[in-house]
C-alpha atoms as a PDB file:
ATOM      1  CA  UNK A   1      38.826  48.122   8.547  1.00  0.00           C
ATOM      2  CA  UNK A   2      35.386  48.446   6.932  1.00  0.00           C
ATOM      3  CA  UNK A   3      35.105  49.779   3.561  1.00  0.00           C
ATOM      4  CA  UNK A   4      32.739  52.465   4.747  1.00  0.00           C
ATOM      5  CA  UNK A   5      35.120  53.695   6.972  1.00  0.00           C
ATOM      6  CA  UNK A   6      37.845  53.674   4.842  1.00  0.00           C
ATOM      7  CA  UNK A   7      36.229  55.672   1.678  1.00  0.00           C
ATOM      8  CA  UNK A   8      35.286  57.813   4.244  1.00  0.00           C
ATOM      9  CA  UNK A   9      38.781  58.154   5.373  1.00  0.00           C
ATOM     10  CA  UNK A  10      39.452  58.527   1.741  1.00  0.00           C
ATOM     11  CA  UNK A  11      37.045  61.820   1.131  1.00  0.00           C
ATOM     12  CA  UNK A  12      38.318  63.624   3.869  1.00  0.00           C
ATOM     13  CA  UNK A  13      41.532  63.200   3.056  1.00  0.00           C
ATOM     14  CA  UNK A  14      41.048  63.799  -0.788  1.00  0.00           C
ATOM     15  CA  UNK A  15      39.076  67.743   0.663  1.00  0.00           C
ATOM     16  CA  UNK A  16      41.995  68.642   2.935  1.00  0.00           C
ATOM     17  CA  UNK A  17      44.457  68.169   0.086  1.00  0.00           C
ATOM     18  CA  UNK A  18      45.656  71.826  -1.041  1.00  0.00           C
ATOM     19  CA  UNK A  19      48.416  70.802  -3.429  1.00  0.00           C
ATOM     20  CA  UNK A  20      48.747  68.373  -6.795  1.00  0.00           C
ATOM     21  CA  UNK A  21      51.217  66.297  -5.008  1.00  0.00           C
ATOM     22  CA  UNK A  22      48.552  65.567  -2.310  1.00  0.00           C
ATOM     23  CA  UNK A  23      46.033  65.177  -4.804  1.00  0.00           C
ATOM     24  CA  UNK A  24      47.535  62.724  -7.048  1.00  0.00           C
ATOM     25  CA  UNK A  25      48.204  61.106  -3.977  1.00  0.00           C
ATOM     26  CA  UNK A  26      44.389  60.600  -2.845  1.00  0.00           C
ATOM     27  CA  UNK A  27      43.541  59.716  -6.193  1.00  0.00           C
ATOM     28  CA  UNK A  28      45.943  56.839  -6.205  1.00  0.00           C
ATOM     29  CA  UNK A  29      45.130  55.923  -2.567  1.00  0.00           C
ATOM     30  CA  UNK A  30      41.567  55.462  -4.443  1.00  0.00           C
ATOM     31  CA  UNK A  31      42.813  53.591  -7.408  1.00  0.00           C
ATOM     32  CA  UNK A  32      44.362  51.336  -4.837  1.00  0.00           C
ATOM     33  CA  UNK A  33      41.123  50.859  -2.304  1.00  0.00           C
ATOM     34  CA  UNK A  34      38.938  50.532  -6.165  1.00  0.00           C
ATOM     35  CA  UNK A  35      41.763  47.503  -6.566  1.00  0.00           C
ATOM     36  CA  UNK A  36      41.448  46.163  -3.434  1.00  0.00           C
ATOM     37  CA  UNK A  37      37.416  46.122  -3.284  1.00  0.00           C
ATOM     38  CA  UNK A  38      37.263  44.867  -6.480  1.00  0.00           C
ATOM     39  CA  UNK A  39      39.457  41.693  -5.468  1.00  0.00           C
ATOM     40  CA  UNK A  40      37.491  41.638  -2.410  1.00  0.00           C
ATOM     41  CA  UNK A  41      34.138  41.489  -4.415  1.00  0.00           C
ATOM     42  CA  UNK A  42      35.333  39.283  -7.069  1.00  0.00           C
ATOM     43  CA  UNK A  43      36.331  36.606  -4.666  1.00  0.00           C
ATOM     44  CA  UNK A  44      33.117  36.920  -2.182  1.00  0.00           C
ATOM     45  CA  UNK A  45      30.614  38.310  -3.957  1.00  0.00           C
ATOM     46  CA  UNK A  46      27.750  36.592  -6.076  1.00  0.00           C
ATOM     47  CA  UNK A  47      29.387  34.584  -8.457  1.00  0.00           C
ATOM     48  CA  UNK A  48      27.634  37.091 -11.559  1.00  0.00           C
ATOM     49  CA  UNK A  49      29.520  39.747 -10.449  1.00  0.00           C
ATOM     50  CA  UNK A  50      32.981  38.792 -10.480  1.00  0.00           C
ATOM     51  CA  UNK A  51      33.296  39.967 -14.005  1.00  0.00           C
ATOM     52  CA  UNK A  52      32.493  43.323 -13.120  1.00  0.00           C
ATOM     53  CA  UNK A  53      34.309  43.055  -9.839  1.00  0.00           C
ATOM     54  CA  UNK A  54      37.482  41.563 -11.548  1.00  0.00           C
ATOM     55  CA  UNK A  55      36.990  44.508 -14.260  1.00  0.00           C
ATOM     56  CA  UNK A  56      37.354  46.934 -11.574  1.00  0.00           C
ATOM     57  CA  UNK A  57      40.151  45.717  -9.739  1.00  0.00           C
ATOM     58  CA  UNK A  58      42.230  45.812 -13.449  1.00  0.00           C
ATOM     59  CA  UNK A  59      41.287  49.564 -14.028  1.00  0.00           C
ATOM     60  CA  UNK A  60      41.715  50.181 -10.120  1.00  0.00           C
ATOM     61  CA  UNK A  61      45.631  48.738 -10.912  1.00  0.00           C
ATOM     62  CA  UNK A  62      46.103  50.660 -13.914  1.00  0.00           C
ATOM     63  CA  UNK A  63      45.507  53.839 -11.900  1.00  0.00           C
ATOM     64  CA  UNK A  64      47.601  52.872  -9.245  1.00  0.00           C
ATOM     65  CA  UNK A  65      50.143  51.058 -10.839  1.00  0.00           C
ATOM     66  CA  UNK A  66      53.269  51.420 -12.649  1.00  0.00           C
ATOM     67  CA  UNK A  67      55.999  54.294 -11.784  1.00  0.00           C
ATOM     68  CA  UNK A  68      54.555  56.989 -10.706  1.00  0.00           C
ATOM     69  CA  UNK A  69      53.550  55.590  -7.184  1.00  0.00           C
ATOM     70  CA  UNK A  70      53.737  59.211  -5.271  1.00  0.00           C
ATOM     71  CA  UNK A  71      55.583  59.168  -1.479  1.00  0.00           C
ATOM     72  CA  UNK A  72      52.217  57.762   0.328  1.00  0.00           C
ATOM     73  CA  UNK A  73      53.561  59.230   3.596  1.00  0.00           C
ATOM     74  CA  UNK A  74      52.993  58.306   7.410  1.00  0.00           C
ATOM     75  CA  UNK A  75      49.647  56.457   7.412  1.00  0.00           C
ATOM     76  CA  UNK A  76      50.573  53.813   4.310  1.00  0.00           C
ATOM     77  CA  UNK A  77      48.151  52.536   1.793  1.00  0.00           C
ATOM     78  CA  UNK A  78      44.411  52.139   3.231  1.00  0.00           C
ATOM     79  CA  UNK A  79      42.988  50.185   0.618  1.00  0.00           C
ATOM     80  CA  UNK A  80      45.651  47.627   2.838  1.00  0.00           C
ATOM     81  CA  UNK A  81      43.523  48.349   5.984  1.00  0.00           C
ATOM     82  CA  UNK A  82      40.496  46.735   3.990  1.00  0.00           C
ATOM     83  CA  UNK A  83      39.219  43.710   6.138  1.00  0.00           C
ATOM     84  CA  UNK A  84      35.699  43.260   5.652  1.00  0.00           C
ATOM     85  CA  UNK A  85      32.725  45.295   2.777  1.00  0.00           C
ATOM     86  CA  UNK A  86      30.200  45.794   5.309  1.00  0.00           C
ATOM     87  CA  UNK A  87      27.513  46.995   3.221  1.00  0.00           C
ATOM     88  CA  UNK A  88      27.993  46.736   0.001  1.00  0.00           C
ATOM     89  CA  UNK A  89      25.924  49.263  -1.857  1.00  0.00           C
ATOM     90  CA  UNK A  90      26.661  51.338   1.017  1.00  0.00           C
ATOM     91  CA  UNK A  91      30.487  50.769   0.512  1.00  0.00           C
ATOM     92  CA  UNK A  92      30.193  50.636  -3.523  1.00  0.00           C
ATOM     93  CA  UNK A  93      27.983  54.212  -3.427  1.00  0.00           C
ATOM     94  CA  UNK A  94      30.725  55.998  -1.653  1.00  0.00           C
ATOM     95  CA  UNK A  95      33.528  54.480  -3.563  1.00  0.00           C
ATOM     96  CA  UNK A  96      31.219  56.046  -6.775  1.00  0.00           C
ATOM     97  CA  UNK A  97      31.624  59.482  -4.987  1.00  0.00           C
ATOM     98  CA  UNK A  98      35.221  59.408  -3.970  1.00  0.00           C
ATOM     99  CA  UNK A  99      35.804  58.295  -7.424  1.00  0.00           C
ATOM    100  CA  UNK A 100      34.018  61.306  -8.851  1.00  0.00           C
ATOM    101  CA  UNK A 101      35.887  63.999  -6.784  1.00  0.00           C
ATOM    102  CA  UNK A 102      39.359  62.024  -7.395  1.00  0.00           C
ATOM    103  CA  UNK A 103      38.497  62.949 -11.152  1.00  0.00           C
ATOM    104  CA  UNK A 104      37.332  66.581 -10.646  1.00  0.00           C
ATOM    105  CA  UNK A 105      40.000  67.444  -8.347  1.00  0.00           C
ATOM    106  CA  UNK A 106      42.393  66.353 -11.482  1.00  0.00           C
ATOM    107  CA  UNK A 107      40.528  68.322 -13.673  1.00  0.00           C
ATOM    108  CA  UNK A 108      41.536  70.837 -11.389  1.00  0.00           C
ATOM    109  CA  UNK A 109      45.587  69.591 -11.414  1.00  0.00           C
ATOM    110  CA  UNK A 110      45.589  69.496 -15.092  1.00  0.00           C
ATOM    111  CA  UNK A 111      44.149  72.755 -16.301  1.00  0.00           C
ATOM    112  CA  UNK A 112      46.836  74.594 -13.953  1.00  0.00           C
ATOM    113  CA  UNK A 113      49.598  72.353 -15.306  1.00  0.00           C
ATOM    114  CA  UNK A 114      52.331  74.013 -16.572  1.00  0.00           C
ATOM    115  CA  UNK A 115      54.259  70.663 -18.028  1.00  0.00           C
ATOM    116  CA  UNK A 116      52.767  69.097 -20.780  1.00  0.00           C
ATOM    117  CA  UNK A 117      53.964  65.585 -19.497  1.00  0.00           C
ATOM    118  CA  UNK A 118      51.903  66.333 -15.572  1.00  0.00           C
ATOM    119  CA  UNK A 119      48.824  67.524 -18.143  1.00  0.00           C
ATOM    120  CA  UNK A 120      48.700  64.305 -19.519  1.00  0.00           C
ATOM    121  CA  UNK A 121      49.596  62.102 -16.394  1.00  0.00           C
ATOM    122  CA  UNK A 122      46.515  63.660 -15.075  1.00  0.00           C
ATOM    123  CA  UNK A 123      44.703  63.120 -18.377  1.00  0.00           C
ATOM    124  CA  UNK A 124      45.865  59.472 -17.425  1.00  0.00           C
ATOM    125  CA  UNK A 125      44.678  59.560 -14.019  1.00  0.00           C
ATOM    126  CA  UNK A 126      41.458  61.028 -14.594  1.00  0.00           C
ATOM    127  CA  UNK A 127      40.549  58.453 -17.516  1.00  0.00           C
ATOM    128  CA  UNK A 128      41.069  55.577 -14.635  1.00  0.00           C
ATOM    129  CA  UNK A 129      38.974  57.210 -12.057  1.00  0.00           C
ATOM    130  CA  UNK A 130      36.649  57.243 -14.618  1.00  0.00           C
ATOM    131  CA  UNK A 131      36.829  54.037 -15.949  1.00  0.00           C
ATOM    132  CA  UNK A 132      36.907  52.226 -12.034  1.00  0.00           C
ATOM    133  CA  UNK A 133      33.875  54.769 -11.311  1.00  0.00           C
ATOM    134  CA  UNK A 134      32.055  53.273 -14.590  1.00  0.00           C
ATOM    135  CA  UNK A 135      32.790  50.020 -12.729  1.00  0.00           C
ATOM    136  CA  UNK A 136      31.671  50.713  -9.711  1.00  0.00           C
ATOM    137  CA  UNK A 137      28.218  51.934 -11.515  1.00  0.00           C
ATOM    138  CA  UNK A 138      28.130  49.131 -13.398  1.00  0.00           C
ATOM    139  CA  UNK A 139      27.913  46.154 -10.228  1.00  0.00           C
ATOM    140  CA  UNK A 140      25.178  48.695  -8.303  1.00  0.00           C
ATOM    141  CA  UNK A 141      23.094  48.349 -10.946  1.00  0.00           C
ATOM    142  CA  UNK A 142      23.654  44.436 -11.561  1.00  0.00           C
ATOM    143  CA  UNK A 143      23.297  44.363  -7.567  1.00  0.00           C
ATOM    144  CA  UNK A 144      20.139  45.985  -7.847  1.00  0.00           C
ATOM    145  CA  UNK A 145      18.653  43.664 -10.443  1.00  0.00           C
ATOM    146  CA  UNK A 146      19.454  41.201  -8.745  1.00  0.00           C
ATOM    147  CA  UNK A 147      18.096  41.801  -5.516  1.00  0.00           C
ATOM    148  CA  UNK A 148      14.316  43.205  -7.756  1.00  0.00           C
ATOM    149  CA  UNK A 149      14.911  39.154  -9.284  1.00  0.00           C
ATOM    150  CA  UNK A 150      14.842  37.427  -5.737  1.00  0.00           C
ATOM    151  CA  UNK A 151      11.170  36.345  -4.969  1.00  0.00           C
ATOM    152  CA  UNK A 152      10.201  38.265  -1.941  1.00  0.00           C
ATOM    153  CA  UNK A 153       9.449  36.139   1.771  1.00  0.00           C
ATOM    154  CA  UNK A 154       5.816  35.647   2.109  1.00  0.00           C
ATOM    155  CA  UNK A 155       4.738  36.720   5.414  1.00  0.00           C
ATOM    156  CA  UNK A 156       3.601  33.983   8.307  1.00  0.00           C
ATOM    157  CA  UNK A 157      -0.310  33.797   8.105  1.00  0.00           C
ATOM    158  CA  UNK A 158      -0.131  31.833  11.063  1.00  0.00           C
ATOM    159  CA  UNK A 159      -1.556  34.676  14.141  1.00  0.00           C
END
């Protein structure tokens, strides 16, 4: 599936969630799709970006990963869906956004937390959204420079 269609997937799914559990689950179904795009990037993209794309797929895997993988449910991990990028900036713009609500929907998790360990697993969780969304910034703006570098097409004078 194309990542457009699965960030998009992602949002909606991230605004119909009324509970933490379903929260935390969206924002590790996002850590997972930052993972997989990042992979996806570093291995076809322009060969200056894998750094940034590899960079991403690591903080993408450390907000995903480790034990507290929640029950994903029914429709299994999207970011496993991912066949193709489509457009990128398209793709890497929403994947910004979805980033950004993961982390202010924890915001939301962790002030009502009445645990001090879920406070700081969402303390946890919103410091990776953060750090793939810083990511994510990051390669727009090196894809941008590099498309203002590439000499523009001169147009045919022959009429």
């Amino acid at each position: 599936m194309d990542a457009v269609r699965l960030i998009r997937a992602s949002r909606r799914a991230l605004a119909e969630s009324q509970d933490a559990p379903a929260i935390t689950r969206e924002a590790w179904q996002a850590q997972a799709l930052a993972q997989a795009m990042g992979n996806r990037l570093a291995v076809e993209g322009p060969p200056e970006l894998r750094g940034e794309a590899l960079g991403l797929s690591e903080a993408g895997g450390r907000g995903c990963g480790g034990s507290a993988m929640p029950a994903i449910g029914a429709g299994g991990i999207r970011a496993a869906q991912l066949t193709e990028y489509g457009d990128p900036h398209k793709a890497l713009m929403g994947l910004a956004a979805l980033l950004g609500e993961v982390g202010i929907a924890l915001v939301g998790i962790a002030s009502e937390a009445e645990e001090e360990g879920a406070y700081w697993h969402c303390m946890d969780a919103i410091d990776a959204a953060d750090e793939s969304r810083d990511r994510v910034l990051e390669i727009i703006r090196r894809l941008a420079l590099r498309r203002s570098a590439e000499p523009e097409s001169e147009p045919d004078s022959a009429a």
